[in-house]
Protein backbone atom coordinates (compact mmCIF):
# COMPACT_ATOMS: atom_id res chain seq x y z
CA UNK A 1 0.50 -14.52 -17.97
CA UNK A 2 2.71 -15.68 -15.05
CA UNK A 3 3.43 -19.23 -15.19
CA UNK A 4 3.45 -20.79 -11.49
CA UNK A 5 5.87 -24.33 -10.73
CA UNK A 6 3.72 -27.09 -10.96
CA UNK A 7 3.01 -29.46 -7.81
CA UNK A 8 0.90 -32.00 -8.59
CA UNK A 9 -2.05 -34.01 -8.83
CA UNK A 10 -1.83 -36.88 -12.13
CA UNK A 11 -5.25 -35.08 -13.69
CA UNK A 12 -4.59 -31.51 -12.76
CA UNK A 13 -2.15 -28.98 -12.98
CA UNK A 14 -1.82 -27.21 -9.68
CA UNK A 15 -0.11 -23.83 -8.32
CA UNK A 16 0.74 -24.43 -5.18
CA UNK A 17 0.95 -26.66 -2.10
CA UNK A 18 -0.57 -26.43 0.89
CA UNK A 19 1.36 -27.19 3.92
CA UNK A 20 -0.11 -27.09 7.68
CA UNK A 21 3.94 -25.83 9.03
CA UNK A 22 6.01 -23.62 6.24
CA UNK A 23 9.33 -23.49 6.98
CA UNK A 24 10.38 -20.00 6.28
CA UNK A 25 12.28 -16.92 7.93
CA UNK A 26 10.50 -15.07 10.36
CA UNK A 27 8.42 -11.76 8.99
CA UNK A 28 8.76 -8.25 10.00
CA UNK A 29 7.20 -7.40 13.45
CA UNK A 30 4.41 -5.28 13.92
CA UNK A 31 4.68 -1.55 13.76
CA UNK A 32 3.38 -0.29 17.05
CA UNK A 33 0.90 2.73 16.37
CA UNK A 34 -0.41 4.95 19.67
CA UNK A 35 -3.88 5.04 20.87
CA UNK A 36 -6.43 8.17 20.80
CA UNK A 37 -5.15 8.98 24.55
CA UNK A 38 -1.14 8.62 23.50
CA UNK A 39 -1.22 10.60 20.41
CA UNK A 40 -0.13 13.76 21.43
CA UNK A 41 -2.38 16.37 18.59
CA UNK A 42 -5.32 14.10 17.13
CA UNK A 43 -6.61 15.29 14.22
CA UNK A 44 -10.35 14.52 12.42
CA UNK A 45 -9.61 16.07 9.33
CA UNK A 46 -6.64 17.80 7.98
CA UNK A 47 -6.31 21.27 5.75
CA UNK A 48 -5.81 20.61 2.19
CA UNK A 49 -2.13 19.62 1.66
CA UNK A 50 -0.89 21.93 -1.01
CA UNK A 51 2.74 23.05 -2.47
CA UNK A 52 1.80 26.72 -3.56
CA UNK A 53 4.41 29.17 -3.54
CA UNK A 54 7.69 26.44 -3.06
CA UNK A 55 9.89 27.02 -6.28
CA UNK A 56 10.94 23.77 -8.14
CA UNK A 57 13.29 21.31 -6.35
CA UNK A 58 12.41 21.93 -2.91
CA UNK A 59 12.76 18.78 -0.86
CA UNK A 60 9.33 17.46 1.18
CA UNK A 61 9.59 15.51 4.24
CA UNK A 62 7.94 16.41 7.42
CA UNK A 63 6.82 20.20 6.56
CA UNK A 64 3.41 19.00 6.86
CA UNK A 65 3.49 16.63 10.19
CA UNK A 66 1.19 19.44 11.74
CA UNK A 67 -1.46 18.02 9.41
CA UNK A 68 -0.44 14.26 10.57
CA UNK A 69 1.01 13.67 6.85
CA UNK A 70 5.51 13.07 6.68
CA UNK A 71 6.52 12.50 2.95
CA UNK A 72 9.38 9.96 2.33
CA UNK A 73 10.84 7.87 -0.65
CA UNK A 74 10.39 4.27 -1.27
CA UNK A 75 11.87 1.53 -2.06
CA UNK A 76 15.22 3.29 -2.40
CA UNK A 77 14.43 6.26 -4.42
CA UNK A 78 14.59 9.67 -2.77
CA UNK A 79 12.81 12.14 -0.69
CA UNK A 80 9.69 13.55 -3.00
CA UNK A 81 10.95 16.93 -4.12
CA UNK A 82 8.14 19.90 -5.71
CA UNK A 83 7.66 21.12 -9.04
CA UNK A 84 6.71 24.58 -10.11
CA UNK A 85 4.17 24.84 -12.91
CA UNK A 86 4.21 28.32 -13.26
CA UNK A 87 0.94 29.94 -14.99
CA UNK A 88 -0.51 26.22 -15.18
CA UNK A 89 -0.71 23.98 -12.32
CA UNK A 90 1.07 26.22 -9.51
CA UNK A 91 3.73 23.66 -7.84
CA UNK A 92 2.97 19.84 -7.20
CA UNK A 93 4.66 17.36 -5.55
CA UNK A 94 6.87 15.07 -7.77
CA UNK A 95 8.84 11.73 -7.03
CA UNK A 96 12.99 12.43 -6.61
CA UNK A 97 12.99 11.69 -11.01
CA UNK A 98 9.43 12.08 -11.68
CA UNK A 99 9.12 8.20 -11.66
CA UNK A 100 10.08 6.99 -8.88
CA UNK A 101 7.56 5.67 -5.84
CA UNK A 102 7.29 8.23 -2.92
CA UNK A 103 5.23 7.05 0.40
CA UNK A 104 2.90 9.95 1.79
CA UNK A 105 2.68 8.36 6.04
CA UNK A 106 -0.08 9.13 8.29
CA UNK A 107 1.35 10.34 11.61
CA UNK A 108 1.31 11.53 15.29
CA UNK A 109 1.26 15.17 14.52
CA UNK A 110 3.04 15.54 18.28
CA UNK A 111 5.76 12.96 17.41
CA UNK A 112 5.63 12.37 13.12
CA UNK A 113 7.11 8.58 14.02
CA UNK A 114 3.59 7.14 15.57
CA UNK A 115 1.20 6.20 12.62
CA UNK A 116 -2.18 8.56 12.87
CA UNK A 117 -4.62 5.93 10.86
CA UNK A 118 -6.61 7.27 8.11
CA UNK A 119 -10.16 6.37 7.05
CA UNK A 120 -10.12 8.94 3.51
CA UNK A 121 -7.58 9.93 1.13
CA UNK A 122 -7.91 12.43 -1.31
CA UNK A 123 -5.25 14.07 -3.73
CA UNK A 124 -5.38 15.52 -7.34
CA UNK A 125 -3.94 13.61 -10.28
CA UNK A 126 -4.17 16.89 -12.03
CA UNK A 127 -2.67 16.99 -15.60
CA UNK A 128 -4.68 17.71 -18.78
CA UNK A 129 -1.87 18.19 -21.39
CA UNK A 130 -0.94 14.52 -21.27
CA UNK A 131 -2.54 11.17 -19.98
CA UNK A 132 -0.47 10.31 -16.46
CA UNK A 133 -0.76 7.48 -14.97
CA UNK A 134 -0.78 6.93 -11.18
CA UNK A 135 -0.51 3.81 -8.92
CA UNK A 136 -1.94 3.78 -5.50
CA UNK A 137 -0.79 1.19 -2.91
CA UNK A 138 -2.66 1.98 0.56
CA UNK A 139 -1.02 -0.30 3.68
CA UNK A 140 -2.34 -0.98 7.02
CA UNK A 141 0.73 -1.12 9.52
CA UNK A 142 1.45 -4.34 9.22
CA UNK A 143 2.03 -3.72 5.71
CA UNK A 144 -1.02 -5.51 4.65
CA UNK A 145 -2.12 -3.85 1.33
CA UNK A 146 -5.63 -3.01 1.91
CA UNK A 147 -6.52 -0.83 -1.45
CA UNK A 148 -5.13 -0.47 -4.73
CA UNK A 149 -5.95 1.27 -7.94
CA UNK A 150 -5.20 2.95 -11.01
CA UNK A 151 -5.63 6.43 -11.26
CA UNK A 152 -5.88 8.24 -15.24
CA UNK A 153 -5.28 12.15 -15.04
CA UNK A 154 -7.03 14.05 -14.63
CA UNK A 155 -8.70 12.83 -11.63
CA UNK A 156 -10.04 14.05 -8.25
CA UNK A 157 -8.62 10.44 -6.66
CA UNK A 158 -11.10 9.94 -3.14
CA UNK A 159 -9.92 6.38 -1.60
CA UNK A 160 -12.41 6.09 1.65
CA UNK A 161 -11.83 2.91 3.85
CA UNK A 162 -15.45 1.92 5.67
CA UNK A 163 -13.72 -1.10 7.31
CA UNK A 164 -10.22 -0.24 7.56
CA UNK A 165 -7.55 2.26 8.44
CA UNK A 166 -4.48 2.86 6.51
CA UNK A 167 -1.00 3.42 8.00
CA UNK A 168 0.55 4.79 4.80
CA UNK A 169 0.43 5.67 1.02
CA UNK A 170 2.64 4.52 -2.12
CA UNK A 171 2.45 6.33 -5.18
CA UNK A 172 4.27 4.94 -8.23
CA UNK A 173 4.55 5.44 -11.92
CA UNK A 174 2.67 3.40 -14.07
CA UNK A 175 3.59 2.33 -18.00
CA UNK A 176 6.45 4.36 -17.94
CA UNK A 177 4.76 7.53 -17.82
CA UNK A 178 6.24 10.70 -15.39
CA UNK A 179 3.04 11.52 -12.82
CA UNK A 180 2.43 14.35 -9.98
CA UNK A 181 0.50 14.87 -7.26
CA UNK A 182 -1.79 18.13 -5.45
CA UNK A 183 -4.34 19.36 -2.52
CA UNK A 184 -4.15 16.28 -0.39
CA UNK A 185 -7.19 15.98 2.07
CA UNK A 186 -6.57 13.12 4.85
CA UNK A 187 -9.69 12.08 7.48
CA UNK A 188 -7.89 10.22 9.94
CA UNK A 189 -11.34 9.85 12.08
CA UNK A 190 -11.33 8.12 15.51
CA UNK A 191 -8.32 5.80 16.52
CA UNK A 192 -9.03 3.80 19.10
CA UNK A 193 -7.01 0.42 20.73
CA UNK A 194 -10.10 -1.74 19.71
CA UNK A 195 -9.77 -0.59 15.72
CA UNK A 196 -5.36 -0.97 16.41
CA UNK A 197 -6.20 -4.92 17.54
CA UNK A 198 -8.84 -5.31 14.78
CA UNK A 199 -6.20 -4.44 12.38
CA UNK A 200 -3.45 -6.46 13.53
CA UNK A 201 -5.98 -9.72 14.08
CA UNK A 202 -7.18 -9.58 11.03
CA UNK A 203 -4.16 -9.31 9.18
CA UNK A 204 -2.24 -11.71 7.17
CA UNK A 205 1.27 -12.30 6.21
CA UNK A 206 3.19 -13.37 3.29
CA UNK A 207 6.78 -13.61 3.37
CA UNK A 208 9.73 -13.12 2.54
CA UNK A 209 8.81 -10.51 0.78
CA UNK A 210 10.47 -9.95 -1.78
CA UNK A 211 11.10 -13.53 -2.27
CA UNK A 212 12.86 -15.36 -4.48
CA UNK A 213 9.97 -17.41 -5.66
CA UNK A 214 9.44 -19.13 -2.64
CA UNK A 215 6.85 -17.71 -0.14
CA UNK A 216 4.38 -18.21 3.05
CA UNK A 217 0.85 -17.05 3.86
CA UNK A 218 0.12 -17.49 7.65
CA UNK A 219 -3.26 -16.30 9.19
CA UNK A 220 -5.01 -16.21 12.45
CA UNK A 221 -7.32 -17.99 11.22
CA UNK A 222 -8.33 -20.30 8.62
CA UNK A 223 -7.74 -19.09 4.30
CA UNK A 224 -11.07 -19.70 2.96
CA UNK A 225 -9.63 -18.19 -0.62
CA UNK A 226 -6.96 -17.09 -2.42
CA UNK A 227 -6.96 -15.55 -5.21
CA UNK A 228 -3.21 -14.60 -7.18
CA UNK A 229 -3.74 -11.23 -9.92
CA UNK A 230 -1.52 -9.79 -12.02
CA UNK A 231 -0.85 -5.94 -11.87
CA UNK A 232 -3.17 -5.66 -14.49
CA UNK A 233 -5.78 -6.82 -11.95
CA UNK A 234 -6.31 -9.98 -13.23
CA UNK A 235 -6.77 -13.18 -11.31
CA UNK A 236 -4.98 -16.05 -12.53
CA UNK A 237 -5.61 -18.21 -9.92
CA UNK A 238 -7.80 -19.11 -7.11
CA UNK A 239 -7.87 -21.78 -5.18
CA UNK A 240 -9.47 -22.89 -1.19
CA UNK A 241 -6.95 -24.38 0.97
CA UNK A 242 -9.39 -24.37 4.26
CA UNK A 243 -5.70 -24.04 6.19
CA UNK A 244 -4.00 -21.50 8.06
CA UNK A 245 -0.51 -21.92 6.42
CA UNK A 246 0.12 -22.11 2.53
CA UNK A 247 3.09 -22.03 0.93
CA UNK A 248 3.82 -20.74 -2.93
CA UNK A 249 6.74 -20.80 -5.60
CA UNK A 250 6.13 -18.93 -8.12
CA UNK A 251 8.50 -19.66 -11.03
CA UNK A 252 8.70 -15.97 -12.94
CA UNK A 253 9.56 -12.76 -11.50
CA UNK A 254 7.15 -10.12 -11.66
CA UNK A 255 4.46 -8.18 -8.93
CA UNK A 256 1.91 -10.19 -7.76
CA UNK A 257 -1.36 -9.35 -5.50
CA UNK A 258 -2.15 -11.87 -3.02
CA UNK A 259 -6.01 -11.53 -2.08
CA UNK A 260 -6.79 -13.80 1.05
CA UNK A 261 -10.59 -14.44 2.13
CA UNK A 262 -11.40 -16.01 6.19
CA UNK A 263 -15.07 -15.56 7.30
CA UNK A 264 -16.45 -12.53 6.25
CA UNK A 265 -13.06 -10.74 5.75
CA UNK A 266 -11.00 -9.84 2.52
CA UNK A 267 -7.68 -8.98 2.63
CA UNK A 268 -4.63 -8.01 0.13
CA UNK A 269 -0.78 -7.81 0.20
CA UNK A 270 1.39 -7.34 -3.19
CA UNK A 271 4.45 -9.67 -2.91
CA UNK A 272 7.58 -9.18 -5.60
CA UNK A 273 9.22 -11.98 -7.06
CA UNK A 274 12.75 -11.38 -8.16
CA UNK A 275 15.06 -14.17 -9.58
């Protein structure tokens, strides 16, 4: 378990503080995503997204923008590249080593640098001849995690967002194991400028992120909860500041989910410590 710096009360041991003003550098501004009259080809829902017939090692990026879906790395690793199971699978798409993350973005089919939002993902986790694991980060566009989980192959993955509408995608490795992907289905549904401000108003922020230990939450309105989980999805702390500004320091490196409650909204963000 992650151990957090201790603030204090004499009978307790605490996690954090809670401060009404933290005193940190600014966060990242606001993607700007286009409206159902700007976006130049709307879509409802797209063709399945497969790789049939591209030989191994052919590089995916925006072959697919006509279905509102642009492929990129992540976090420094390469451009997602395809794989060619021949007489099994057919070809798949693969990260840049077979490990790496790669970040599927939902997009302006006209333009492929407006984000499109989805409401439902869907994409194979297909192999049988091994267990793969898969990790699925979905972001609003303010970067706001807003659904993760753990996929086990084989798996028809369906992620469907009633309340919310994702930006982009981050699939990663998970316990070291390799881990491919197939027949992507994306319902981007209606985008409107009433869902874009919902989004941004009910987002929070934590930064810097990554952080060297120390970090800010800042909402709109007041933090009823938060709850801190590891990344095996357990919560090792909670606590109910009733404030709009809280400030951490957590004293280990590691990935951390931050799950933030106000009224009758839940939201999530992962935030990297590195030391």
């Amino acid at each position: 378990m992650k151990q957090f710096t201790i603030f204090t009360f004499a009978f307790s041991i605490l996690l954090f503080s809670v401060t009404s003003n933290a005193q940190t550098a600014s966060p990242d501004k606001v993607t700007y995503i286009r409206t159902s009259s700007e976006i130049q080809n709307p879509k409802s829902l797209t063709d399945t997204i497969t790789f049939n017939g591209l030989v191994s090692g052919t590089t995916i990026t925006n072959q697919y923008q006509n279905k509102g879906v642009v492929f990129t790395g992540y976090a420094g690793s390469g451009n997602p590249v395809t794989y060619d199971y021949t007489g099994s699978y057919g070809s798949v798409l693969i990260s840049d080593n077979w490990y790496n993350p790669l970040r599927v973005n939902f997009v302006d089919t006209g333009s492929g640098t407006f984000y499109h939002l989805a409401r439902n993902i869907e994409f194979n986790n297909p192999i049988t001849t091994e267990v793969d694991y898969i990790s699925v980060h979905v972001y609003d566009s303010a970067n706001v995690l807003l659904y993760h989980y753990l996929s086990t192959s084989p798996e028809h993955v369906v992620i469907n967002l009633a309340t919310s509408s994702a930006a982009y995608m981050v699939l990663d490795d998970s316990s070291g194991t390799a881990y491919v992907v197939d027949n992507i289905l994306v319902d981007f549904g209606p985008t409107s400028q009433a869902g874009i401000n919902e989004v941004q108003k009910t987002s929070f922020i934590v930064f810097p992120n990554p952080s060297n230990g120390n970090i800010a939450i800042r909402n709109e309105n007041n933090i009823d909860e938060i709850k801190i989980e590891n990344i095996l999805g357990q919560t090792i702390y909670t606590t109910k500041p009733n404030q709009k500004n809280v400030s951490l320091q957590l004293a280990e490196p590691g990935l951390f989910f931050v799950k933030l409650t106000s009224g009758n909204k839940t939201k999530s963000q992962r935030v990297v410590i590195t030391k």
